[in-house]
C-alpha atoms as a PDB file:
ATOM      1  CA  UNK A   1       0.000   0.000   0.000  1.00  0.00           C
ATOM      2  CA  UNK A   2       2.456   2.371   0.860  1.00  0.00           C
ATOM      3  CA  UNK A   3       4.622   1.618  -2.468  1.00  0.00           C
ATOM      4  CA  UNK A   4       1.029   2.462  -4.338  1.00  0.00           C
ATOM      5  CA  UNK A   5       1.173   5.888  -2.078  1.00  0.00           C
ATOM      6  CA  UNK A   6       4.480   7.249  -3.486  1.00  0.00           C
ATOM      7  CA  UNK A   7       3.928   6.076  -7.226  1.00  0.00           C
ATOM      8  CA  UNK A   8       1.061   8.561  -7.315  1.00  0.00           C
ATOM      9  CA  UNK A   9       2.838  11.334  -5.632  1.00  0.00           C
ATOM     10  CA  UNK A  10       5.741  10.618  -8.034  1.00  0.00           C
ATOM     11  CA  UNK A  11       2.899  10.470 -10.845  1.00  0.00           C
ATOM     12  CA  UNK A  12       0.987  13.355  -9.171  1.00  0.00           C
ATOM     13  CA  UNK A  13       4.650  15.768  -9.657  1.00  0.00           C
ATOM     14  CA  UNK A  14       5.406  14.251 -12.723  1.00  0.00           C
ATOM     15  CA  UNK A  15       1.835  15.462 -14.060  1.00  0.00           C
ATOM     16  CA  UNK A  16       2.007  18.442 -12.567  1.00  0.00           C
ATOM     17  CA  UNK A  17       5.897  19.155 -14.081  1.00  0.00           C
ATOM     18  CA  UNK A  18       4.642  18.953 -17.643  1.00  0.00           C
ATOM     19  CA  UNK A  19       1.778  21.299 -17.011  1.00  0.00           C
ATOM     20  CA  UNK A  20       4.043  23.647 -15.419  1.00  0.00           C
ATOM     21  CA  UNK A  21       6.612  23.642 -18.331  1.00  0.00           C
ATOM     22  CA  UNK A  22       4.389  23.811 -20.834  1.00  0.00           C
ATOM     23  CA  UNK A  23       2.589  27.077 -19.372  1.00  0.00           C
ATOM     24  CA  UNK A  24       5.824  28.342 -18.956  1.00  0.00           C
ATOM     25  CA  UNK A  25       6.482  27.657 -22.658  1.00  0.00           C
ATOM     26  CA  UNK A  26       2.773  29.053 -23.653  1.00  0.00           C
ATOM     27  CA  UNK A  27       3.785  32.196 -21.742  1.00  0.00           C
ATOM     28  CA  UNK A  28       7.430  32.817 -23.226  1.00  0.00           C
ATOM     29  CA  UNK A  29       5.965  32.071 -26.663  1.00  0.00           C
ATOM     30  CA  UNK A  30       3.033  34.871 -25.741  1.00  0.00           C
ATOM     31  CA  UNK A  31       5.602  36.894 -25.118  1.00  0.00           C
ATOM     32  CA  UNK A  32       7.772  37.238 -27.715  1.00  0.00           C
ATOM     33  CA  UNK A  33       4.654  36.853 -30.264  1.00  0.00           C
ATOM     34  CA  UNK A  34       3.796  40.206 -28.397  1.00  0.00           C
ATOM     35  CA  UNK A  35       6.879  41.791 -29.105  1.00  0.00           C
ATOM     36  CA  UNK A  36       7.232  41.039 -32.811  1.00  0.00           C
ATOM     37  CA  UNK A  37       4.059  42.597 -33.289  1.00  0.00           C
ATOM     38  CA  UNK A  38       4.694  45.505 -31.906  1.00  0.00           C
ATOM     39  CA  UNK A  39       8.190  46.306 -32.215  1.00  0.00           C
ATOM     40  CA  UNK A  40       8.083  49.664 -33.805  1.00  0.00           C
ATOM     41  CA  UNK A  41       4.607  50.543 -32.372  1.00  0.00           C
ATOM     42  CA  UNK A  42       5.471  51.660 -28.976  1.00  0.00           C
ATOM     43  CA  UNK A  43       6.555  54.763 -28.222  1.00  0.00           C
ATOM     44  CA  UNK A  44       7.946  56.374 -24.902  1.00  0.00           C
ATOM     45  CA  UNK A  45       7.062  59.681 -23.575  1.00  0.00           C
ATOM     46  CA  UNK A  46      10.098  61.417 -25.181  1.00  0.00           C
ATOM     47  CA  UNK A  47       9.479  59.591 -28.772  1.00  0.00           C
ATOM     48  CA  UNK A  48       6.453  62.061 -29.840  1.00  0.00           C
ATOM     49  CA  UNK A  49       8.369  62.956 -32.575  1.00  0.00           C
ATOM     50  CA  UNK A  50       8.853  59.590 -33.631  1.00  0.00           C
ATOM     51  CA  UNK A  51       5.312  58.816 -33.172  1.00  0.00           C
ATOM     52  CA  UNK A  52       3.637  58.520 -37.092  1.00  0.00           C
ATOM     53  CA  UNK A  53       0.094  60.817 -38.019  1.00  0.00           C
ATOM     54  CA  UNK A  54      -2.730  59.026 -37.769  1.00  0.00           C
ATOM     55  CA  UNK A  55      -6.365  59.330 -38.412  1.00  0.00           C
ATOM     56  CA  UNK A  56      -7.913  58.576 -35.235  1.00  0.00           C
ATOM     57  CA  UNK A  57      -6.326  57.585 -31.465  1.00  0.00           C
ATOM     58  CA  UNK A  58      -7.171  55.425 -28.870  1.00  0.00           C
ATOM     59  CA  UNK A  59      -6.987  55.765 -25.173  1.00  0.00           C
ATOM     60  CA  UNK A  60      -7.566  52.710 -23.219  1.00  0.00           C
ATOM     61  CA  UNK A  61      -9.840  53.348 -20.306  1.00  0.00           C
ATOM     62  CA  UNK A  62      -9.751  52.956 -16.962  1.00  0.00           C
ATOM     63  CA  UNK A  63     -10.991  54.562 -13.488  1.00  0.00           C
ATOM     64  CA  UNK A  64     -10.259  58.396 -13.010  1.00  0.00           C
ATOM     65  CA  UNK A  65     -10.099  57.741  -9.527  1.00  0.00           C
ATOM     66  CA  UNK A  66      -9.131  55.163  -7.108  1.00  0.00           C
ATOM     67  CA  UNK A  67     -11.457  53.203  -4.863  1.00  0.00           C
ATOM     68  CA  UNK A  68     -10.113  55.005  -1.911  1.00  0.00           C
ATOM     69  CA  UNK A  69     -10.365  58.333  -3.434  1.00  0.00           C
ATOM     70  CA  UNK A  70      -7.496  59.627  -4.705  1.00  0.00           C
ATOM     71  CA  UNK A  71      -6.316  60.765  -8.605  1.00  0.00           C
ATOM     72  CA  UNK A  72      -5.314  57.562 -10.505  1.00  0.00           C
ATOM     73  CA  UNK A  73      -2.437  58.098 -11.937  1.00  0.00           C
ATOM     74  CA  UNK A  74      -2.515  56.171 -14.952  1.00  0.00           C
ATOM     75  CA  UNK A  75      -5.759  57.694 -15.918  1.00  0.00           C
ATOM     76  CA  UNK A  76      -4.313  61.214 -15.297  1.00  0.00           C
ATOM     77  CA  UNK A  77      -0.657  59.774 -17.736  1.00  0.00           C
ATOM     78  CA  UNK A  78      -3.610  58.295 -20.437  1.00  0.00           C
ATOM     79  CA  UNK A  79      -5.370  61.636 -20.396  1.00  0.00           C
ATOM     80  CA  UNK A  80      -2.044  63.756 -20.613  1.00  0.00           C
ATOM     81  CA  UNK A  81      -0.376  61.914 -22.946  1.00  0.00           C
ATOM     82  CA  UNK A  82      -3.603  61.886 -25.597  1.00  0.00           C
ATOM     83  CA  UNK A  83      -4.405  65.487 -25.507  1.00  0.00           C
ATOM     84  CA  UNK A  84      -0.098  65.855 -26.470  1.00  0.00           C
ATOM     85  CA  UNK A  85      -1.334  63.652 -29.260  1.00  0.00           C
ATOM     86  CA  UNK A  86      -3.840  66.059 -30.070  1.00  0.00           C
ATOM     87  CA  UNK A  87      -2.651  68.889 -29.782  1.00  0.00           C
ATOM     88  CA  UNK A  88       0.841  67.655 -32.013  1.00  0.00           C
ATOM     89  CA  UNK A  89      -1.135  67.007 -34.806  1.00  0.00           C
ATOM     90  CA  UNK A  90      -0.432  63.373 -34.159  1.00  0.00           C
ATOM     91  CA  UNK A  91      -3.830  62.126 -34.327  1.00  0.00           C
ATOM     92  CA  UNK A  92      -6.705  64.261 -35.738  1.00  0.00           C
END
């Protein structure tokens, strides 16, 4: 009985070793999919002269302020960074 007992646990880890390799293959994969897409198509803060005229923007929402209150900052960043857009004749 007791031999039974370990040759699941070793089952039980091997089992579990596989699944935990291959998400850690699905995620590095994910990954670098992510950033062959959009290599080129992220800018930083200092790039706006790098960034190309479009037609139309999008800003990705989220909540202006914080459950307990207070400014949320990326909102605030999202906002700022848009109307920069804007107002660079960036996006129309």
């Amino acid at each position: 009985m007791i031999k039974n007992v370990g040759g699941r646990v070793k089952h039980c880890l091997k089992i579990f070793s596989i699944v935990f390799l291959l998400f850690v293959l699905a995620w590095g994969v994910s990954v670098l999919l992510i950033l062959g897409v959009t290599s080129g198509r992220v800018f930083g803060t200092d790039e706006l002269a790098a960034v190309p005229a479009q037609r139309a923007g999008v800003v990705l929402g989220c909540g202006k302020t914080l459950p307990n209150g207070r400014d949320n900052l990326y909102y605030l960043r999202r906002i700022a960074a848009a109307a920069e857009l804007y107002r660079s004749g960036k996006v129309r």
